[in-house]
C-alpha atoms as a PDB file:
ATOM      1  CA  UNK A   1     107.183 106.696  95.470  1.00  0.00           C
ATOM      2  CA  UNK A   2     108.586 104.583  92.309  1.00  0.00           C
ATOM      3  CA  UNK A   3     107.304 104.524  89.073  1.00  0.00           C
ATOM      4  CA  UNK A   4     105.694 101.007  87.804  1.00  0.00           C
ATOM      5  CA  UNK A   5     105.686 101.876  84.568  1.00  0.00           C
ATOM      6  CA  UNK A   6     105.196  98.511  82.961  1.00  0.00           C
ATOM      7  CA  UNK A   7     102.445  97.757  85.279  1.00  0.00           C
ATOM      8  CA  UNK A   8     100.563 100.879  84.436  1.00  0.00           C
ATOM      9  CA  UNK A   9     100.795 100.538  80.722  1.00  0.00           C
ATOM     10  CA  UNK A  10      99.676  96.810  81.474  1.00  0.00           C
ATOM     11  CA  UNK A  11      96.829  97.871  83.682  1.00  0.00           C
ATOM     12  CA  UNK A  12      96.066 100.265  80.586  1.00  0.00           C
ATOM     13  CA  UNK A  13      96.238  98.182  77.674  1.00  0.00           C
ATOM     14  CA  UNK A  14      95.060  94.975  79.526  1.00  0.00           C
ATOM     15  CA  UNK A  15      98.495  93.217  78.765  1.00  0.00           C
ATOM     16  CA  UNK A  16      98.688  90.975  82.348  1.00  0.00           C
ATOM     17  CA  UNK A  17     100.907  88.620  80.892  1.00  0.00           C
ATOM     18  CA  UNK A  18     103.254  88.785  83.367  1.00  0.00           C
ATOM     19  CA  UNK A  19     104.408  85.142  84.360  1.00  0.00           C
ATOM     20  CA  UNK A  20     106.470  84.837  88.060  1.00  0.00           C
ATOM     21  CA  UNK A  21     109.957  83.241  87.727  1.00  0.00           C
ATOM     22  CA  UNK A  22     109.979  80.071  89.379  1.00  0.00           C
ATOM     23  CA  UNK A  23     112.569  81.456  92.074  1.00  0.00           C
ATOM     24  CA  UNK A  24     110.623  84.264  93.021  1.00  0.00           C
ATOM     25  CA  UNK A  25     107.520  81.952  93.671  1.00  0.00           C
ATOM     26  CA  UNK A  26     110.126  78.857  95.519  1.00  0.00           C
ATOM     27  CA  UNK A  27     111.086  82.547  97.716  1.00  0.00           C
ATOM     28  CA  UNK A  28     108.258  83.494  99.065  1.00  0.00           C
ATOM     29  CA  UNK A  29     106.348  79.347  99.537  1.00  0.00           C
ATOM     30  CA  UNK A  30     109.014  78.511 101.442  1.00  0.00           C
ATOM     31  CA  UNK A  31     107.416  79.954 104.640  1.00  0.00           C
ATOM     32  CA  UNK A  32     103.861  78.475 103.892  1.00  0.00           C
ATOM     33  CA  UNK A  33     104.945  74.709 104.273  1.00  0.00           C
ATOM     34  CA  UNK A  34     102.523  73.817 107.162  1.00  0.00           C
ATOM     35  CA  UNK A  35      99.626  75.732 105.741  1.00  0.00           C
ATOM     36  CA  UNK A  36      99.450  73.509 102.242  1.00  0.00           C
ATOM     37  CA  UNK A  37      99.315  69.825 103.978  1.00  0.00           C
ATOM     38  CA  UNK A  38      96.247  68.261 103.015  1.00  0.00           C
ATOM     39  CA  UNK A  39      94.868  70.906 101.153  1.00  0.00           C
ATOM     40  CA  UNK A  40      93.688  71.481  97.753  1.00  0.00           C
ATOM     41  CA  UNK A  41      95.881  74.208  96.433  1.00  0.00           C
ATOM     42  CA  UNK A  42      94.001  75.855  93.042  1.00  0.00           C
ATOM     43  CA  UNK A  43      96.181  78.525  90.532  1.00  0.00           C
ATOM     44  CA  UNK A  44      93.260  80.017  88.814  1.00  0.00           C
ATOM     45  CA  UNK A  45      95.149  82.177  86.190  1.00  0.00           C
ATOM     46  CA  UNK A  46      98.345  80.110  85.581  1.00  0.00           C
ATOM     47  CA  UNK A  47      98.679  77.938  81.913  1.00  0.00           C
ATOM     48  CA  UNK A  48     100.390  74.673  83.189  1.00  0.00           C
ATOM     49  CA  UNK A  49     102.710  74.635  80.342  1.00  0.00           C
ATOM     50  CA  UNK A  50     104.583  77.643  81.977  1.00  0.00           C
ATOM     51  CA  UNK A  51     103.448  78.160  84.964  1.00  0.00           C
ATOM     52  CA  UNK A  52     106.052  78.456  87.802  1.00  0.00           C
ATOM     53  CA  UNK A  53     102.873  78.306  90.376  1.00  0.00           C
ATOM     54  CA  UNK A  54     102.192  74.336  88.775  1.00  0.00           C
ATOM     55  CA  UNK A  55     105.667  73.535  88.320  1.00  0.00           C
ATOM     56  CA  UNK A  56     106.319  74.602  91.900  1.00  0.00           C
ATOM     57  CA  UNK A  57     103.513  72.735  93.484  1.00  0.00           C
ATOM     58  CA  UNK A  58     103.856  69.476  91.300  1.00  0.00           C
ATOM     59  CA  UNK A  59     107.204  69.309  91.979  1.00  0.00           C
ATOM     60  CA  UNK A  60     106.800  69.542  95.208  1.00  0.00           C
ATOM     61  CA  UNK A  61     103.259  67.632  95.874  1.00  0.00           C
ATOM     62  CA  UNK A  62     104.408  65.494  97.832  1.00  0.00           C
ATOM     63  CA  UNK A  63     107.206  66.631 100.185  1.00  0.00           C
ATOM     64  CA  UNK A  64     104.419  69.478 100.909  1.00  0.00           C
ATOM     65  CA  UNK A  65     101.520  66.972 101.463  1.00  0.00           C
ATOM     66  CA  UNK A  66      99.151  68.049  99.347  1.00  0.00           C
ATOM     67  CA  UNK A  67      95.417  66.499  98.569  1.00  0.00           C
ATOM     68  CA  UNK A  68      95.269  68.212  95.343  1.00  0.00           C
ATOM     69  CA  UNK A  69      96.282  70.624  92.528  1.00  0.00           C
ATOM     70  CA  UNK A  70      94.414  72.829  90.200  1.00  0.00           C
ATOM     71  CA  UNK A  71      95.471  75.006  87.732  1.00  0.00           C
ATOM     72  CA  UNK A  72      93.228  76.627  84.891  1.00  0.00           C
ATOM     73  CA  UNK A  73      94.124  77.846  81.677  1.00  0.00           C
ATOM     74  CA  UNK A  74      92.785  81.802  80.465  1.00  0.00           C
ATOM     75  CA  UNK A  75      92.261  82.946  76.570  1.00  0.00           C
ATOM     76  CA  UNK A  76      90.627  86.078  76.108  1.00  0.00           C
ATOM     77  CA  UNK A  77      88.843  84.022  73.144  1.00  0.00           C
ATOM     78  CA  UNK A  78      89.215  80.797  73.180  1.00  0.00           C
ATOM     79  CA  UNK A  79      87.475  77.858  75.285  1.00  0.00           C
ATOM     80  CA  UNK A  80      90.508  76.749  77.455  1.00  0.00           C
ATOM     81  CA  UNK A  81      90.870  73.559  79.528  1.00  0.00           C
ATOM     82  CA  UNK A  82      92.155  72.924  83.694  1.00  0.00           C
ATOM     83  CA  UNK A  83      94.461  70.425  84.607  1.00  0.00           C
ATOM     84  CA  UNK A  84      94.442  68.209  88.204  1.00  0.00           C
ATOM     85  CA  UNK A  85      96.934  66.491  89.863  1.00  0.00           C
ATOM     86  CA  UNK A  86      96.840  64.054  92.701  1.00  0.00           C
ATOM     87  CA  UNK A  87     100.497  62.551  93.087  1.00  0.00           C
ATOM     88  CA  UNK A  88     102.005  59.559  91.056  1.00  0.00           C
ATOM     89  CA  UNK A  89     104.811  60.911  89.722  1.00  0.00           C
ATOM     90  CA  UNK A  90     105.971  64.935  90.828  1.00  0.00           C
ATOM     91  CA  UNK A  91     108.895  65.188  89.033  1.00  0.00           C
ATOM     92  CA  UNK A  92     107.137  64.794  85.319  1.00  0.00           C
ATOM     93  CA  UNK A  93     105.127  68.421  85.339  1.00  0.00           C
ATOM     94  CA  UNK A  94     103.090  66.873  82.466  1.00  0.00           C
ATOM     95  CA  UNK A  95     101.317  64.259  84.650  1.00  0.00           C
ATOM     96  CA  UNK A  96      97.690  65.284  85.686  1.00  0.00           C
ATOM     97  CA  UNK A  97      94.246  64.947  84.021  1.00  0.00           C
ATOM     98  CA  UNK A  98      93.659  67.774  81.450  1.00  0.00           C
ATOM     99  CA  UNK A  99      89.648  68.437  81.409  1.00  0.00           C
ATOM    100  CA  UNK A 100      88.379  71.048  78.422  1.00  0.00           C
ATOM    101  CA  UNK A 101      86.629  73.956  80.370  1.00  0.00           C
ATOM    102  CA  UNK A 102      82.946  75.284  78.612  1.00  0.00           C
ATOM    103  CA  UNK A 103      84.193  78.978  78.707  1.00  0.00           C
ATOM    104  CA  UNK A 104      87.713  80.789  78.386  1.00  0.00           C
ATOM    105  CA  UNK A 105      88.769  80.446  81.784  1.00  0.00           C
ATOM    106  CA  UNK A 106      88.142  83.618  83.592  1.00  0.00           C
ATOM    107  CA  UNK A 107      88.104  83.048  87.053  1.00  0.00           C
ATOM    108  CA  UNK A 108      84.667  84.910  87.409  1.00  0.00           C
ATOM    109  CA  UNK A 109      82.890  81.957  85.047  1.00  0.00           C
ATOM    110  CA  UNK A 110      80.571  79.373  87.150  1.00  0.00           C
ATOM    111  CA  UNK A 111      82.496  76.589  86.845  1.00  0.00           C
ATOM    112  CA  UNK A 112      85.694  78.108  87.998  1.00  0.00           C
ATOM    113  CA  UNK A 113      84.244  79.974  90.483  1.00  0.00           C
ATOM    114  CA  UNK A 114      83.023  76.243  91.471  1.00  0.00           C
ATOM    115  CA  UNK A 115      86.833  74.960  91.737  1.00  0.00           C
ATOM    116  CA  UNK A 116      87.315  78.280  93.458  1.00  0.00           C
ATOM    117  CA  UNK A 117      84.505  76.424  96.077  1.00  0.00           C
ATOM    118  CA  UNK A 118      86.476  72.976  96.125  1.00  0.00           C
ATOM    119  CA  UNK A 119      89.814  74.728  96.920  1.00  0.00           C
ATOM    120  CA  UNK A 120      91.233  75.909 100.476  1.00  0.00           C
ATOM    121  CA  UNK A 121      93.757  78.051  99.000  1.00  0.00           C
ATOM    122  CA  UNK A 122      94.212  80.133  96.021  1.00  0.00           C
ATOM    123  CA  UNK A 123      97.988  80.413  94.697  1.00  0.00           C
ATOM    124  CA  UNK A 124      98.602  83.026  91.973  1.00  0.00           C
ATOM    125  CA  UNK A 125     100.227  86.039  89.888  1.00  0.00           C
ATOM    126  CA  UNK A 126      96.248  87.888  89.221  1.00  0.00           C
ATOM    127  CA  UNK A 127      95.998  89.768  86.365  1.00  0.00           C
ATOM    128  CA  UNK A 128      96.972  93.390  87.099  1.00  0.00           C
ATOM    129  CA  UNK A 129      94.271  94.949  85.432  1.00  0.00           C
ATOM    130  CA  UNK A 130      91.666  92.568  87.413  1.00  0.00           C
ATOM    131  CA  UNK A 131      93.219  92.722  90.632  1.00  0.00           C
ATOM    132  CA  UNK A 132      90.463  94.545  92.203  1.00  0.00           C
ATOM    133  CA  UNK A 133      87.330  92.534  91.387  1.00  0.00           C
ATOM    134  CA  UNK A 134      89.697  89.039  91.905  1.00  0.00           C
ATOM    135  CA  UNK A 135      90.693  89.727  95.407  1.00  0.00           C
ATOM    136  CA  UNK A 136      86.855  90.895  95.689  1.00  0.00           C
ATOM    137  CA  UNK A 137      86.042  87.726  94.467  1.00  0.00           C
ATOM    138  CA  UNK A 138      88.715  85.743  96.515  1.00  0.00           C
ATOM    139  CA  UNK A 139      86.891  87.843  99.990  1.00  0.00           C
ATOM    140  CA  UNK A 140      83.006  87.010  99.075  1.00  0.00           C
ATOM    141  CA  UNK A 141      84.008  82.991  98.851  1.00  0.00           C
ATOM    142  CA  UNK A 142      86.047  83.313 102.409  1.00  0.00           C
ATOM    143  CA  UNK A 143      89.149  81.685 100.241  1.00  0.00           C
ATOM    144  CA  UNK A 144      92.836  81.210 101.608  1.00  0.00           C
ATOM    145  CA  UNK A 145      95.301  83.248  99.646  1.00  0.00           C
ATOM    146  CA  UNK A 146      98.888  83.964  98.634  1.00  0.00           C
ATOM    147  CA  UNK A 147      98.795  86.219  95.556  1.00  0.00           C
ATOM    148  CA  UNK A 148     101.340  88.483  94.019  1.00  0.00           C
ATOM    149  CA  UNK A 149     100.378  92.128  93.243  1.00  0.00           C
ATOM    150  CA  UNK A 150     101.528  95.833  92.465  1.00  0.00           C
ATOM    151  CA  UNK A 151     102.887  97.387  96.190  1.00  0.00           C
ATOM    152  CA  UNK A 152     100.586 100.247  95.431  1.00  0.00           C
ATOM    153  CA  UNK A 153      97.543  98.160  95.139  1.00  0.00           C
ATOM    154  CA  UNK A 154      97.575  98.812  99.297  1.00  0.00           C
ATOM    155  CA  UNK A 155      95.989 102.637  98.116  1.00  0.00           C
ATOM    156  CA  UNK A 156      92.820 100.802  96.656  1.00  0.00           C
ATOM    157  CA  UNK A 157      89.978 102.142  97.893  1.00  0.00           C
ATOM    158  CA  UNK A 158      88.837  98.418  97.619  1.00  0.00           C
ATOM    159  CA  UNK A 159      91.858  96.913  99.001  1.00  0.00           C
ATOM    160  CA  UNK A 160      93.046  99.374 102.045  1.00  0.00           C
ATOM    161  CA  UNK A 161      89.965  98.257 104.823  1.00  0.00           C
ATOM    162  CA  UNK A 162      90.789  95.038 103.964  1.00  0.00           C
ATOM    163  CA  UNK A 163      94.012  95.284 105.170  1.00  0.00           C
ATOM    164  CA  UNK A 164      92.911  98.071 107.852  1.00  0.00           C
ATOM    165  CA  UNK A 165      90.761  95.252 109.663  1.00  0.00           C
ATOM    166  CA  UNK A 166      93.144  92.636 109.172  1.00  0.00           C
ATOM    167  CA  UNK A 167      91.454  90.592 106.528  1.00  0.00           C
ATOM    168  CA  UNK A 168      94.791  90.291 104.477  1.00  0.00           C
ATOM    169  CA  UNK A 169      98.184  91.411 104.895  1.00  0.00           C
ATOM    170  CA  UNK A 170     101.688  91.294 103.397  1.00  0.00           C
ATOM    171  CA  UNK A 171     103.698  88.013 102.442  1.00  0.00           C
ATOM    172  CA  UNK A 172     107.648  87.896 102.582  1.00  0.00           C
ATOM    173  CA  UNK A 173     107.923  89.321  99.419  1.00  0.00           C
ATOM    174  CA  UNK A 174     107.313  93.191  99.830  1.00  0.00           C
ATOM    175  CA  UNK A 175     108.013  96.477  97.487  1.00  0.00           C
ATOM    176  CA  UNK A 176     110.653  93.827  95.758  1.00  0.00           C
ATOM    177  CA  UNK A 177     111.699  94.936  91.830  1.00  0.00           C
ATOM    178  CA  UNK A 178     110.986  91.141  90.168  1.00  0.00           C
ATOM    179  CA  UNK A 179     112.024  90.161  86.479  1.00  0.00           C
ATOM    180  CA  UNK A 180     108.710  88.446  84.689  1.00  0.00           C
ATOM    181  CA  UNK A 181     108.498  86.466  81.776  1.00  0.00           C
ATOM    182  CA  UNK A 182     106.475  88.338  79.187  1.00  0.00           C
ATOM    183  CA  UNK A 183     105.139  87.858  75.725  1.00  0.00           C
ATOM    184  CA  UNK A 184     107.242  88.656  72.450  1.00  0.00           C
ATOM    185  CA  UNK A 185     104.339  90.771  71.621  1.00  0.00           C
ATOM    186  CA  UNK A 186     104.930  93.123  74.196  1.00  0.00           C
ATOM    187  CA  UNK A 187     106.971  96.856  73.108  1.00  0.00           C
ATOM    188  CA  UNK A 188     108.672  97.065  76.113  1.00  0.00           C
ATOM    189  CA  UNK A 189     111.344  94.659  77.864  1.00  0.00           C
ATOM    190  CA  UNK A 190     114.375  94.402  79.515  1.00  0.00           C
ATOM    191  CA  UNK A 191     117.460  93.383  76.865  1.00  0.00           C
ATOM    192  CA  UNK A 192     119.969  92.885  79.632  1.00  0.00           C
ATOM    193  CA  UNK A 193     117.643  90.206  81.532  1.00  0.00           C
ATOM    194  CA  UNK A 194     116.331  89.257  78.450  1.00  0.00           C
ATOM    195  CA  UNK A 195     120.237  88.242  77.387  1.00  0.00           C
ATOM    196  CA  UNK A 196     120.802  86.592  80.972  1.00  0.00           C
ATOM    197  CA  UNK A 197     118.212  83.833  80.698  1.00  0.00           C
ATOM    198  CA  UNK A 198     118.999  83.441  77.161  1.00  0.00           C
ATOM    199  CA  UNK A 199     116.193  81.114  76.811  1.00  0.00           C
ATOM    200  CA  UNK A 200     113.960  82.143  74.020  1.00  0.00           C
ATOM    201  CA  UNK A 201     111.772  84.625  75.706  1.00  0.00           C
ATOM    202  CA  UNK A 202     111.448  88.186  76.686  1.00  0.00           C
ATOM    203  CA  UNK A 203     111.699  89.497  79.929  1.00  0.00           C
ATOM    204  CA  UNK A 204     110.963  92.789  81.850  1.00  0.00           C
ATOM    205  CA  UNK A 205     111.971  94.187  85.193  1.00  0.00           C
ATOM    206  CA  UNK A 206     108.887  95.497  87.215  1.00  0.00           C
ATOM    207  CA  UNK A 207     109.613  97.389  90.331  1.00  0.00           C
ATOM    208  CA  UNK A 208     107.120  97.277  93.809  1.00  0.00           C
ATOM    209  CA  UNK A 209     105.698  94.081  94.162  1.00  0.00           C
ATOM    210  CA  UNK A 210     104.020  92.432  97.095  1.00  0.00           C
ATOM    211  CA  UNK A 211     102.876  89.059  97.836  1.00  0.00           C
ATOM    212  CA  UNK A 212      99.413  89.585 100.012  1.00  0.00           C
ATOM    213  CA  UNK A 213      97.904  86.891 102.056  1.00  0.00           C
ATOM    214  CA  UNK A 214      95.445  86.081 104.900  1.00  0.00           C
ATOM    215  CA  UNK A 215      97.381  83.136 105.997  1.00  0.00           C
ATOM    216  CA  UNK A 216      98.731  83.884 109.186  1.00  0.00           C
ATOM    217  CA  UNK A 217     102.423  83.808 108.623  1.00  0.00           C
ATOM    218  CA  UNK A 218     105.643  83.588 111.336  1.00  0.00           C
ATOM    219  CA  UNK A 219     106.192  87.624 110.180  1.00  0.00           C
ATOM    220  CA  UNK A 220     103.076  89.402 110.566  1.00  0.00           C
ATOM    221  CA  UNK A 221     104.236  88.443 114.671  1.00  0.00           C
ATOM    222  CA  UNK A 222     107.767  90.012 114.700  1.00  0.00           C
ATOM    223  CA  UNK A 223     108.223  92.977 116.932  1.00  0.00           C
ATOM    224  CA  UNK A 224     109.528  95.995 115.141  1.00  0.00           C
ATOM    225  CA  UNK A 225     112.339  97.267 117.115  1.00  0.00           C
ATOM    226  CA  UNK A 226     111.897 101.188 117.815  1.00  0.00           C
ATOM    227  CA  UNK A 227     114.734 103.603 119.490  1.00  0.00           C
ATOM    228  CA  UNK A 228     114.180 107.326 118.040  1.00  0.00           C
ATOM    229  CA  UNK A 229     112.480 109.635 120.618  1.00  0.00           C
ATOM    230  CA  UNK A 230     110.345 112.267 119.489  1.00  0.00           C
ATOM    231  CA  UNK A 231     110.666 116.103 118.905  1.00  0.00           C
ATOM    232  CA  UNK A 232     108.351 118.447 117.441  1.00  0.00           C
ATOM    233  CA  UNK A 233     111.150 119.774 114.744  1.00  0.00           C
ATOM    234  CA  UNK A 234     111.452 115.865 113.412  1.00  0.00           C
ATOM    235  CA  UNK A 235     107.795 115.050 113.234  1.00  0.00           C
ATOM    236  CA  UNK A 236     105.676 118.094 111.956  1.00  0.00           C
ATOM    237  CA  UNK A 237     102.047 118.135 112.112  1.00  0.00           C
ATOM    238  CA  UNK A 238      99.149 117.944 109.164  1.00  0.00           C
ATOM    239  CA  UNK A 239      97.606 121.485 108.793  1.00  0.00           C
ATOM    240  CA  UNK A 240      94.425 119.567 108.596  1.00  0.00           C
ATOM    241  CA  UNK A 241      95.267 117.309 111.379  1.00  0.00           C
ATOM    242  CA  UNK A 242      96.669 118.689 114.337  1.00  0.00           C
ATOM    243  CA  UNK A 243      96.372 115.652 116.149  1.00  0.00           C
ATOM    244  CA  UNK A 244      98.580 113.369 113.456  1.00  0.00           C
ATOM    245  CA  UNK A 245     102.687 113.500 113.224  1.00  0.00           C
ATOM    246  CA  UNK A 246     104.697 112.842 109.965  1.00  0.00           C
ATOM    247  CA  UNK A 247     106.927 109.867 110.108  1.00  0.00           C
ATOM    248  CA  UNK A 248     108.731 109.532 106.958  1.00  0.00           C
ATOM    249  CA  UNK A 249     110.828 106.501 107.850  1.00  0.00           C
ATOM    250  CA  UNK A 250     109.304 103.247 109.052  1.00  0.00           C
ATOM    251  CA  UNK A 251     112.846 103.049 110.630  1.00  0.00           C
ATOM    252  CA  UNK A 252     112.147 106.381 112.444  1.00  0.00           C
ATOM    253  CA  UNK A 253     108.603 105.509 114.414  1.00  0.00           C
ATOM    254  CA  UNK A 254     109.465 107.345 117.668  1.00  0.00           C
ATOM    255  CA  UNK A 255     109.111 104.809 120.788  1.00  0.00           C
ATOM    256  CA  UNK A 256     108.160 107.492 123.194  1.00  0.00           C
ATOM    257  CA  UNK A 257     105.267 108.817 121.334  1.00  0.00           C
ATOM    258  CA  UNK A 258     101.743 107.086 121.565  1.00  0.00           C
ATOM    259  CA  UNK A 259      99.521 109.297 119.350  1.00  0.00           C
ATOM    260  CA  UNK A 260      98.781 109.245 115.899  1.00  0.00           C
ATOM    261  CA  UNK A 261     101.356 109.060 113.547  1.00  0.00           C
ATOM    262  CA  UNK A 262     101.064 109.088 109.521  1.00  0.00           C
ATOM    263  CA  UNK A 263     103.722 106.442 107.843  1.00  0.00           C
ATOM    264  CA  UNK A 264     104.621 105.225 104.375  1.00  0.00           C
ATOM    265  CA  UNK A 265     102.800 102.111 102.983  1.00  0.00           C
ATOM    266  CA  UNK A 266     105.725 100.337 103.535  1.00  0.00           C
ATOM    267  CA  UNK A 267     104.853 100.358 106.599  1.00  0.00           C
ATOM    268  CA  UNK A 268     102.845  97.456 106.079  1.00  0.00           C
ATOM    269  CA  UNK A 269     105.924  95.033 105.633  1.00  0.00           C
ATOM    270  CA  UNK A 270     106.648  95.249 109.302  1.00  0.00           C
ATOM    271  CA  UNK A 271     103.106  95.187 111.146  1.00  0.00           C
ATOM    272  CA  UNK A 272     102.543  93.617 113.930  1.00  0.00           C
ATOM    273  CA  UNK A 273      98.838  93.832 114.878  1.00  0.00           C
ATOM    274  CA  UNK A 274      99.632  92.711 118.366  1.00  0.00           C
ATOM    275  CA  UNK A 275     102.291  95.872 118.274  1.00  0.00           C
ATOM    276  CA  UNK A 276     100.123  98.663 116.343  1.00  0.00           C
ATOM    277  CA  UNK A 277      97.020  99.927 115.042  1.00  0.00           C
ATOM    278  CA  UNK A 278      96.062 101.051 111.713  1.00  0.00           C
ATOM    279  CA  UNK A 279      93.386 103.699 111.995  1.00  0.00           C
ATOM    280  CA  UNK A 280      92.502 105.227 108.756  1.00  0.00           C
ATOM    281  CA  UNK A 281      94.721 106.599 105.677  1.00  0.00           C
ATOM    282  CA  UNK A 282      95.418 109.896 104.167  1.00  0.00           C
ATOM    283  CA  UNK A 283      94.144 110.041 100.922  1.00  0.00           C
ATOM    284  CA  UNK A 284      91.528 111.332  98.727  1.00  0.00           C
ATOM    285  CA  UNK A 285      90.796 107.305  97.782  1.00  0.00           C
ATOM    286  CA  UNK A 286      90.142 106.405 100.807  1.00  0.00           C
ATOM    287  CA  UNK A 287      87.220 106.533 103.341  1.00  0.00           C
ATOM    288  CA  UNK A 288      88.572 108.596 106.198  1.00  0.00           C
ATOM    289  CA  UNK A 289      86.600 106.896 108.830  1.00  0.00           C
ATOM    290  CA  UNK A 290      88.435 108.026 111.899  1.00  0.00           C
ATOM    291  CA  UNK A 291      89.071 111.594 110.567  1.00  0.00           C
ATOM    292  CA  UNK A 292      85.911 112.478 108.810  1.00  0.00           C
ATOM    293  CA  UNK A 293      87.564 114.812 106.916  1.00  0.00           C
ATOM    294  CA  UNK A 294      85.154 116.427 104.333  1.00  0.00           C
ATOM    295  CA  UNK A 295      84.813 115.947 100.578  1.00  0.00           C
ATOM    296  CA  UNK A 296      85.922 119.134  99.896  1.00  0.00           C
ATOM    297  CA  UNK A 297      89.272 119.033 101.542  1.00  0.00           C
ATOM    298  CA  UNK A 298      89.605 115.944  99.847  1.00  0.00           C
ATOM    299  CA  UNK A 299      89.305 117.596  96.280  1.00  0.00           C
ATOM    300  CA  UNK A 300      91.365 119.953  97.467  1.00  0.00           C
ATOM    301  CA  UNK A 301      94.125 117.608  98.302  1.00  0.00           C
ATOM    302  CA  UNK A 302      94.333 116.094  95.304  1.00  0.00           C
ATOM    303  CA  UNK A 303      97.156 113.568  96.604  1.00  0.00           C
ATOM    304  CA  UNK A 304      97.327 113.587 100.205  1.00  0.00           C
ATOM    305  CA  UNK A 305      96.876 116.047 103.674  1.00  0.00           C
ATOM    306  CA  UNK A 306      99.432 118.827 103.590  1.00  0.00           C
ATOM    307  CA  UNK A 307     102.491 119.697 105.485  1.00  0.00           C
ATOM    308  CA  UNK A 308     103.252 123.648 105.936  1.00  0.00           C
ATOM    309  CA  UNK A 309     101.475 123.856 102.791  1.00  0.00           C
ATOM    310  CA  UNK A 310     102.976 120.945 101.267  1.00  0.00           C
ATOM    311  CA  UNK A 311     101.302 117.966  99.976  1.00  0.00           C
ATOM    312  CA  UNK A 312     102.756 114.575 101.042  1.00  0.00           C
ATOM    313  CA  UNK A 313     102.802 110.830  99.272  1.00  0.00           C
ATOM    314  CA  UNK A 314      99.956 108.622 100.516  1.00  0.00           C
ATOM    315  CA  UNK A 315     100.131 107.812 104.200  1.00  0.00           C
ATOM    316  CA  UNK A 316      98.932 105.325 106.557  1.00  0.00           C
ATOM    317  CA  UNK A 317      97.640 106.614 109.979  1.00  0.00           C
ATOM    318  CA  UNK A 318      98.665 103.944 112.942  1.00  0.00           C
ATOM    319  CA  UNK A 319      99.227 104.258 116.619  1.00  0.00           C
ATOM    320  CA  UNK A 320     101.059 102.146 119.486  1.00  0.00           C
ATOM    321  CA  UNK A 321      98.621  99.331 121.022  1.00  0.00           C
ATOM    322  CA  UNK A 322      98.258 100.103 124.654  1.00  0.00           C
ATOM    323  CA  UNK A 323     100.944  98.556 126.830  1.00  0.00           C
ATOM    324  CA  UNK A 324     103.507  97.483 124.090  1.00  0.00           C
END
């Protein structure tokens, strides 16, 4: 599993100032054309100034057919303001109608949870440390998303039955090492990136991110291609799950086996709900519906079920829809 270092001293010191490059964001949009015509597209934690999420949508207002654009400015102590934009002129970034907000612009005060209520679809980079209560927030007002987070996030106890029951899945962009813009104030960043943009500012490499949506994207229909058979000596068995195999490759899912089978979260950039199932996950975070394993093997797998003995990384539990 890699290390996100940056992202866990972030998550720890409440530094989220992590701003998307404006190529990363172009990357992944791309495929989401049809989705944004005549819809109000709000960035809820993006400054205009420097936001690639504005710049990306005014820029391209127009050619995408958009009704609207809303972006809202965040100070941990400071009132802040939100800018909209309704065409006229796309190319100058500036152009929109800046409106002073009452509060500092967290997405959980009234009157942005208000422009979260005028929106059809949110368009962000959410705080790392606040991913869990945004995309809680993002579920409980039935909002259309496209939001960039840590790959591991998929291990929330909050976030896994959401993508278990197919209320949101994975974007284009998935377990990708991005460079981010970050503050000067921040100890760590990258000097080599930071010398290749040679523009001012500090930047920092951060390894396994996602982009996670509920949009229903060309992807999420692809057919993964399977070709290994299986044999007991490839795919061993949990000790406390007879009934589950170990696959530690996506690649390797066996196409002649139609049982259980236990598979890295990466598995999640190539599901096909028409082509699997996810059943449940091993892991002490998580709820263990189909399993019912107890608490107390839980604590005593302090990571995951056990192999021979051996504990293994986090693992999703999917099988073969009948028929495919």
């Amino acid at each position: 599993m890699v290390k996100n270092t940056n992202l866990h001293k972030a998550k720890n010191a409440k530094n989220d100032e992590f701003y998307t490059q404006l190529t990363d964001v172009a990357k992944e949009l791309m495929h989401y054309k049809k989705h944004f015509k005549d819809k109000i597209v709000l960035c809820n934690c993006d400054d205009p100034t420097w936001s690639a999420f504005w710049k990306y949508f005014h820029l391209n207002f127009s050619e995408l057919g958009l009704k609207k654009l809303i972006s809202t400015h965040y100070d941990r102590e400071e009132a802040t303001y939100k800018m909209e934009y309704t065409g006229g002129d796309d190319n100058d970034i500036e152009a929109g109608i800046k409106t002073p907000l009452e509060g500092n612009g967290d997405f959980r005060n009234q009157e942005c949870l208000d422009l979260l209520d005028e929106c059809d679809i949110v368009v962000t980079n959410p705080p790392f440390s606040c991913y869990r209560p945004y995309v809680a927030t993002l579920m409980e007002h039935k909002k259309k998303f496209i939001i960039w987070s840590n790959n591991n996030s998929i291990t929330y106890k909050e976030i896994f039955p959401l993508l278990k029951n197919n209320e949101m899945w994975l974007g284009y962009t998935a377990n990708k090492t991005l460079v981010f813009r970050i503050p000067d104030t921040y100890e760590k960043w990258d000097e080599k990136e930071t010398q290749k943009m040679n523009d001012g500012n500090h930047y920092a490499k951060v390894p396994a991110i996602s982009v996670f949506t509920n949009l229903d994207i060309e992807k999420r229909h692809e057919k993964l291609i399977l070709w290994k058979n299986y044999t007991p000596e490839e795919y061993p068995r949990f000790d406390e799950l007879p009934d589950v195999i170990n696959v530690n490759k996506v690649q390797n899912i066996p196409v002649d086996f139609d049982g259980l089978m236990a598979v890295p979260i990466t598995f999640l950039d190539k599901y096909n709900p028409e082509q699997f199932e996810i059943v449940d996950a091993l892991n002490r975070y998580t709820i263990l519906d189909y399993f019912g394993v107890n608490e107390d093997i839980q604590n005593r797998h302090s990571h995951c079920c056990n192999i021979n003995g051996k504990s293994t990384y986090y693992r999703i539990v999917i099988r073969k829809k009948v028929g495919v």
